[in-house]
PDB file of N, CA and C in Angstrom:
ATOM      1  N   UNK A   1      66.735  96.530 114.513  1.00  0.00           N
ATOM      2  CA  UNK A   1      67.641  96.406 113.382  1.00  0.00           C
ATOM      3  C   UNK A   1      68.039  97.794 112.890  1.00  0.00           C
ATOM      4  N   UNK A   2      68.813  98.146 112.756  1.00  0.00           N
ATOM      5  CA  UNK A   2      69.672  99.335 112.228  1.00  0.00           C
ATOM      6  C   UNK A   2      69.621  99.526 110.484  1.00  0.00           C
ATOM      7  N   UNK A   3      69.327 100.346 110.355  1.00  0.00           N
ATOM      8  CA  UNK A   3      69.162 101.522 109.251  1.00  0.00           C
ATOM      9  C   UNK A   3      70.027 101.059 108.345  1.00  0.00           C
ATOM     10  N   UNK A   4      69.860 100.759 106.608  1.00  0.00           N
ATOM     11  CA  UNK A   4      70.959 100.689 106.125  1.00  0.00           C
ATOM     12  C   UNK A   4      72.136 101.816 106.144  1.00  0.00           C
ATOM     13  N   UNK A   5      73.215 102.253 105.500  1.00  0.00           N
ATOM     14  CA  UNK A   5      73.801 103.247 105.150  1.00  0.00           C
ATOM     15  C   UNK A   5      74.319 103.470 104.072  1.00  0.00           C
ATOM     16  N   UNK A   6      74.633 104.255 103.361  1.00  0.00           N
ATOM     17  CA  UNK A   6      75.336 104.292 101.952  1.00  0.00           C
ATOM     18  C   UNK A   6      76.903 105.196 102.183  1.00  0.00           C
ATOM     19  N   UNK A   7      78.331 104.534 101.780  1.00  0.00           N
ATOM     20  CA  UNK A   7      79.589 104.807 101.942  1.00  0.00           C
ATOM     21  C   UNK A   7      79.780 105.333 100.538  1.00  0.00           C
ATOM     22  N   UNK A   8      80.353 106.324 100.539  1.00  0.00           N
ATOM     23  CA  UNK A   8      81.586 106.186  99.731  1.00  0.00           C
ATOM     24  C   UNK A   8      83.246 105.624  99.965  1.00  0.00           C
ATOM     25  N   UNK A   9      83.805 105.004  99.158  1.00  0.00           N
ATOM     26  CA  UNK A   9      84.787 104.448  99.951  1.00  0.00           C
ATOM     27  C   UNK A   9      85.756 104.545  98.746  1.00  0.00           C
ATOM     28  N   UNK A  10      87.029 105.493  98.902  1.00  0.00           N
ATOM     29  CA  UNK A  10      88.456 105.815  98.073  1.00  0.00           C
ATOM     30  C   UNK A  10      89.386 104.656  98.877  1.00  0.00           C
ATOM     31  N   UNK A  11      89.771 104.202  97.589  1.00  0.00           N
ATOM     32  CA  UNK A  11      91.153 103.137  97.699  1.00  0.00           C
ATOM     33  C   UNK A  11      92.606 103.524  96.905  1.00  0.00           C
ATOM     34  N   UNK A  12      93.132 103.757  98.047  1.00  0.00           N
ATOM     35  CA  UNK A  12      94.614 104.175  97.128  1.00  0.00           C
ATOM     36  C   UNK A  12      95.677 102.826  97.343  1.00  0.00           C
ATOM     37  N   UNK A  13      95.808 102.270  96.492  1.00  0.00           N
ATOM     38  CA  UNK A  13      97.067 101.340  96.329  1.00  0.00           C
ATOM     39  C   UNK A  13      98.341 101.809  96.814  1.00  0.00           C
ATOM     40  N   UNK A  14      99.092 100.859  97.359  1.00  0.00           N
ATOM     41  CA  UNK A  14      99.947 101.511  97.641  1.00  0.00           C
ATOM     42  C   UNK A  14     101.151 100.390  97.343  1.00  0.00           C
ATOM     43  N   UNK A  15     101.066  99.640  96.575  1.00  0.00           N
ATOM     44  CA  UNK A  15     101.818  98.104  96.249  1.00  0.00           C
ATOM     45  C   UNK A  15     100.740  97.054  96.331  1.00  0.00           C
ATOM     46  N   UNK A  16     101.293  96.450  95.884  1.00  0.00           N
ATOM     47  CA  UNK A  16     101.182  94.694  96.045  1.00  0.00           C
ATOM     48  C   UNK A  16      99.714  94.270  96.762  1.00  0.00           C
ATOM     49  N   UNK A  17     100.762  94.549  98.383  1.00  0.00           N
ATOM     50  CA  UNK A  17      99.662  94.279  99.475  1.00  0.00           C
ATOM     51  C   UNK A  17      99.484  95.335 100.716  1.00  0.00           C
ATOM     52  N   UNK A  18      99.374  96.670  99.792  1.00  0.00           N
ATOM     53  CA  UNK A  18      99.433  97.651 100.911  1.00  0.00           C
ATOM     54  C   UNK A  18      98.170  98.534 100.316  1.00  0.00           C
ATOM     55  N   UNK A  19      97.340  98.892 101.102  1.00  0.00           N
ATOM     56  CA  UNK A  19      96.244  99.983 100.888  1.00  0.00           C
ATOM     57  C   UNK A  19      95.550 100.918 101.441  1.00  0.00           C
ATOM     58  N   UNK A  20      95.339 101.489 101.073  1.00  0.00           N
ATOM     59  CA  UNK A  20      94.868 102.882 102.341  1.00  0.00           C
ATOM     60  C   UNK A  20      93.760 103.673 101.486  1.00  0.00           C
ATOM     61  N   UNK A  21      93.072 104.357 102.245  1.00  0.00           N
ATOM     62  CA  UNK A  21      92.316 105.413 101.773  1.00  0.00           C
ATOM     63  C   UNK A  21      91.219 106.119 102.575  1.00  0.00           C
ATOM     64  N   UNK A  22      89.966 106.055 102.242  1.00  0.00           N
ATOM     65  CA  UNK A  22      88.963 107.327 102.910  1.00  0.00           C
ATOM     66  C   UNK A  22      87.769 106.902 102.977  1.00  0.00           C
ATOM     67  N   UNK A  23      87.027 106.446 103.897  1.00  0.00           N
ATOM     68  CA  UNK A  23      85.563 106.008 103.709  1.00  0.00           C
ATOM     69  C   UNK A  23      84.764 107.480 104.579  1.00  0.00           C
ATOM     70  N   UNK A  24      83.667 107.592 103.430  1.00  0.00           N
ATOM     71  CA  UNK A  24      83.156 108.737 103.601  1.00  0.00           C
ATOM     72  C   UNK A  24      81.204 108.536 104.196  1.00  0.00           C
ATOM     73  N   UNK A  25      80.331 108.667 105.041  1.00  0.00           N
ATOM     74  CA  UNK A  25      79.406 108.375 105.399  1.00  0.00           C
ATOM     75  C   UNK A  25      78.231 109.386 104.765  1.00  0.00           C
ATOM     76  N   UNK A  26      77.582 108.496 103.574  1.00  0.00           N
ATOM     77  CA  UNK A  26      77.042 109.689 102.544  1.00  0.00           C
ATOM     78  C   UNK A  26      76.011 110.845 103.893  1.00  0.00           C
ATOM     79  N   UNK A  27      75.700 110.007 104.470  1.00  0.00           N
ATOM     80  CA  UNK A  27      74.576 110.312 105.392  1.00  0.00           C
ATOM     81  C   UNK A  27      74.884 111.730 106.281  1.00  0.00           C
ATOM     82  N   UNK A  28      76.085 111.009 107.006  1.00  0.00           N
ATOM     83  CA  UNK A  28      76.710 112.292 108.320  1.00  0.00           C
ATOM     84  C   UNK A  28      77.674 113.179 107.443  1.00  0.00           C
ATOM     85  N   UNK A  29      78.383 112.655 106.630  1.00  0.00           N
ATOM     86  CA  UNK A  29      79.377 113.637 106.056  1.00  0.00           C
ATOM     87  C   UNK A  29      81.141 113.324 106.646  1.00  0.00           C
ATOM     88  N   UNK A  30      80.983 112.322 107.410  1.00  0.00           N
ATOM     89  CA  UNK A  30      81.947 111.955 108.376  1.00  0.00           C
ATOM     90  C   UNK A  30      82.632 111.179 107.180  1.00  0.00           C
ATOM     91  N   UNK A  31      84.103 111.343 107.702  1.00  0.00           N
ATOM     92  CA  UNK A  31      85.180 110.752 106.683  1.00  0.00           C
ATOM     93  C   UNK A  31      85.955 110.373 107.685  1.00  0.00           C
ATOM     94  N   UNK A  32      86.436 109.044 107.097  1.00  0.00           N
ATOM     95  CA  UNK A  32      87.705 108.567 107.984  1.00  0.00           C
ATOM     96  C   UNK A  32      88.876 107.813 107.293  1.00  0.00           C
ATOM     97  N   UNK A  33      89.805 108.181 107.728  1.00  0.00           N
ATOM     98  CA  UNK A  33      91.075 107.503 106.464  1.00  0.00           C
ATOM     99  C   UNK A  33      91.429 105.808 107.349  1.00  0.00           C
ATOM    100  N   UNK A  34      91.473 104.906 106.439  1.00  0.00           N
ATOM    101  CA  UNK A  34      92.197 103.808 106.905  1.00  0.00           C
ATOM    102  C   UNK A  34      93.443 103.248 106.160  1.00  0.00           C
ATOM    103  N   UNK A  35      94.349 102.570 106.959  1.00  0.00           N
ATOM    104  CA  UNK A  35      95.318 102.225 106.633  1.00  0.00           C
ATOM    105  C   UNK A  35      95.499 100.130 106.037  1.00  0.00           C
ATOM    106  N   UNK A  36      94.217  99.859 106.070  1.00  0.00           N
ATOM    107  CA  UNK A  36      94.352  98.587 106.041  1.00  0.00           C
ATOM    108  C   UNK A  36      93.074  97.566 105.782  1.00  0.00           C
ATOM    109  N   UNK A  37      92.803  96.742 105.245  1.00  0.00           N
ATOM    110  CA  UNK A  37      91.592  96.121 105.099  1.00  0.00           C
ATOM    111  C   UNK A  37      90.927  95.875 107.062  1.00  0.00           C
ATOM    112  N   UNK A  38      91.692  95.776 108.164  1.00  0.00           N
ATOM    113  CA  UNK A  38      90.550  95.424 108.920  1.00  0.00           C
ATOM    114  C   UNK A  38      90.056  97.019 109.332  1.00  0.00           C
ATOM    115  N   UNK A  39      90.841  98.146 109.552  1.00  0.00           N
ATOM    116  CA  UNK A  39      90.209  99.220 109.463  1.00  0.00           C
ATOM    117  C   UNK A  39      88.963  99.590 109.023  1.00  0.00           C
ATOM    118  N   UNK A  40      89.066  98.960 107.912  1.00  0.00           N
ATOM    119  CA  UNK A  40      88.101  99.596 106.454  1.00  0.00           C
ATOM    120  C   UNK A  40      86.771  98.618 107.081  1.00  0.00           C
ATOM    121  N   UNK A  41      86.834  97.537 107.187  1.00  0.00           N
ATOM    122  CA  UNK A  41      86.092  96.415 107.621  1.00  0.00           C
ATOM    123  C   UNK A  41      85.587  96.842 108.887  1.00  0.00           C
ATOM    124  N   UNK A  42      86.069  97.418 109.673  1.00  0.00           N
ATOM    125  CA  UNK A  42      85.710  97.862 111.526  1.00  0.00           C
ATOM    126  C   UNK A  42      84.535  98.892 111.160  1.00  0.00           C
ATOM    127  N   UNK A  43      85.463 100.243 110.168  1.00  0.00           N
ATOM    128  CA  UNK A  43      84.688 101.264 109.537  1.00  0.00           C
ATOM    129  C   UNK A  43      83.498 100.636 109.339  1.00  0.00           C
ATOM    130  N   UNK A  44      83.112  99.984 108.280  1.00  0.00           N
ATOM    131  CA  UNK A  44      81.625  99.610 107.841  1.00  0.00           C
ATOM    132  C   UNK A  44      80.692  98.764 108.074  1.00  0.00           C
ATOM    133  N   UNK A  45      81.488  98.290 109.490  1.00  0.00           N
ATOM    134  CA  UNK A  45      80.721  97.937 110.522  1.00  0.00           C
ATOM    135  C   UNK A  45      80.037  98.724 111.303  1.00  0.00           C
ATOM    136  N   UNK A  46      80.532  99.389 111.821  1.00  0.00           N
ATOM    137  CA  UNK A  46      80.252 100.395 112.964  1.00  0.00           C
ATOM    138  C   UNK A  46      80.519  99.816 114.287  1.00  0.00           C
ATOM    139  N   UNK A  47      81.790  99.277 114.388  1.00  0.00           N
ATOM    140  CA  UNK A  47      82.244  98.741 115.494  1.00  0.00           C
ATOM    141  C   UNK A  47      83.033  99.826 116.261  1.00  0.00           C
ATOM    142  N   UNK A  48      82.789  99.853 117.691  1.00  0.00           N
ATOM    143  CA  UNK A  48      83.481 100.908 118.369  1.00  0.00           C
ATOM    144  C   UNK A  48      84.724 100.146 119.211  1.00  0.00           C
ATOM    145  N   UNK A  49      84.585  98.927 118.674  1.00  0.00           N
ATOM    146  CA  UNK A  49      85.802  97.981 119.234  1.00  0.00           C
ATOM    147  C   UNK A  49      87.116  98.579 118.881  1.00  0.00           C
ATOM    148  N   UNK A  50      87.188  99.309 117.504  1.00  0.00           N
ATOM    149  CA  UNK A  50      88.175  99.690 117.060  1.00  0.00           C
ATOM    150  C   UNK A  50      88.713 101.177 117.557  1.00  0.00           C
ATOM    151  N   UNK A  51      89.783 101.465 118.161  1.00  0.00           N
ATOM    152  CA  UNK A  51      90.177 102.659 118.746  1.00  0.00           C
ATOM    153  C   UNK A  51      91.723 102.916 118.262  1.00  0.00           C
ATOM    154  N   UNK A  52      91.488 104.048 116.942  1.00  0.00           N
ATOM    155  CA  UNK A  52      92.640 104.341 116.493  1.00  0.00           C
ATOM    156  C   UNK A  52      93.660 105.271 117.339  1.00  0.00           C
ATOM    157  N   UNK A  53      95.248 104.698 117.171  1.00  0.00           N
ATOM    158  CA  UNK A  53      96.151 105.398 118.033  1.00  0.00           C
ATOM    159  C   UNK A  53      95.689 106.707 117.779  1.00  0.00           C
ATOM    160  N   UNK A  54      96.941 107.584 118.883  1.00  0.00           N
ATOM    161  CA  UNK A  54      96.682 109.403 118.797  1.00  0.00           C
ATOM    162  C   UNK A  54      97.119 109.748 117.575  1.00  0.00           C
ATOM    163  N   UNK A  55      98.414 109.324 117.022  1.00  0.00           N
ATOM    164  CA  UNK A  55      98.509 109.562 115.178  1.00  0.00           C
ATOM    165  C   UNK A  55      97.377 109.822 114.411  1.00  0.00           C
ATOM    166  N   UNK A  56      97.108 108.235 114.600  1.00  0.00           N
ATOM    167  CA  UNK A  56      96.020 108.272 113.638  1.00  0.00           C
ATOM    168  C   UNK A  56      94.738 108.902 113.504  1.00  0.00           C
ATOM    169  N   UNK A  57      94.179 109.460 115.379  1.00  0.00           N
ATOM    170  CA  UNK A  57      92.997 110.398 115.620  1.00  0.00           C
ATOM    171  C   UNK A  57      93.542 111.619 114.755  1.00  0.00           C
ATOM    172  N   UNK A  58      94.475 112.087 114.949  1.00  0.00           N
ATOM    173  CA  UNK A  58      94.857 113.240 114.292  1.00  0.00           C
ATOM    174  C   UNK A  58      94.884 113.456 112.997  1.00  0.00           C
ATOM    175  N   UNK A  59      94.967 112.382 112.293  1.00  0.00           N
ATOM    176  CA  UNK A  59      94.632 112.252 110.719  1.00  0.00           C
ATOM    177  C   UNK A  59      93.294 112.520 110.413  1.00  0.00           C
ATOM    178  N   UNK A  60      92.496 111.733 110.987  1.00  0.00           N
ATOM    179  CA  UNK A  60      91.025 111.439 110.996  1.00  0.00           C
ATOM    180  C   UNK A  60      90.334 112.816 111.066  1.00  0.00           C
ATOM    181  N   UNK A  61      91.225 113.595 111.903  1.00  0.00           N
ATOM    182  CA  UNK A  61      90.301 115.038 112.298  1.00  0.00           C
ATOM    183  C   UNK A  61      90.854 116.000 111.655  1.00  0.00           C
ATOM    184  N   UNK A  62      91.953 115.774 110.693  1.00  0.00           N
ATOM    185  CA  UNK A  62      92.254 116.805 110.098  1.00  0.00           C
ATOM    186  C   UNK A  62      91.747 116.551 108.451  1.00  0.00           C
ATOM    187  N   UNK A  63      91.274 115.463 108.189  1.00  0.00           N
ATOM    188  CA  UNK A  63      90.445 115.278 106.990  1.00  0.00           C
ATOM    189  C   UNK A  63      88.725 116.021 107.184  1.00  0.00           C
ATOM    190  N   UNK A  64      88.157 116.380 108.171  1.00  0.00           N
ATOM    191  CA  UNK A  64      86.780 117.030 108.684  1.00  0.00           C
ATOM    192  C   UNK A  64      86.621 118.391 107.671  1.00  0.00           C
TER     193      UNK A  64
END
């Protein structure tokens, strides 16, 4: 069984039904921006099912 973890997790609204923001891994220091509830949901899973386009790697690594 795997270790709990503790997130920080920024939500920026963006309308209605649009949201985005930054989940941060208190532990590693690792931050990753998502664009959407299943993102965010993949994130705090720790699912490696999820493989963000090259855009979006490039976001991810320029938040480090």
């Amino acid at each position: 069984m795997r270790e709990p973890r503790s997130y920080i997790v920024r939500i920026y609204r963006q309308g209605y039904r649009t949201l985005s923001g930054i989940v941060e891994d208190t532990h590693t220091g690792c931050k990753r921006a998502f664009r959407n509830t299943r993102e965010l949901s993949a994130f705090l899973r720790g699912s490696t099912l999820y493989v963000p386009s090259a855009e979006r790697k490039a976001k991810v690594q320029s938040t480090k």
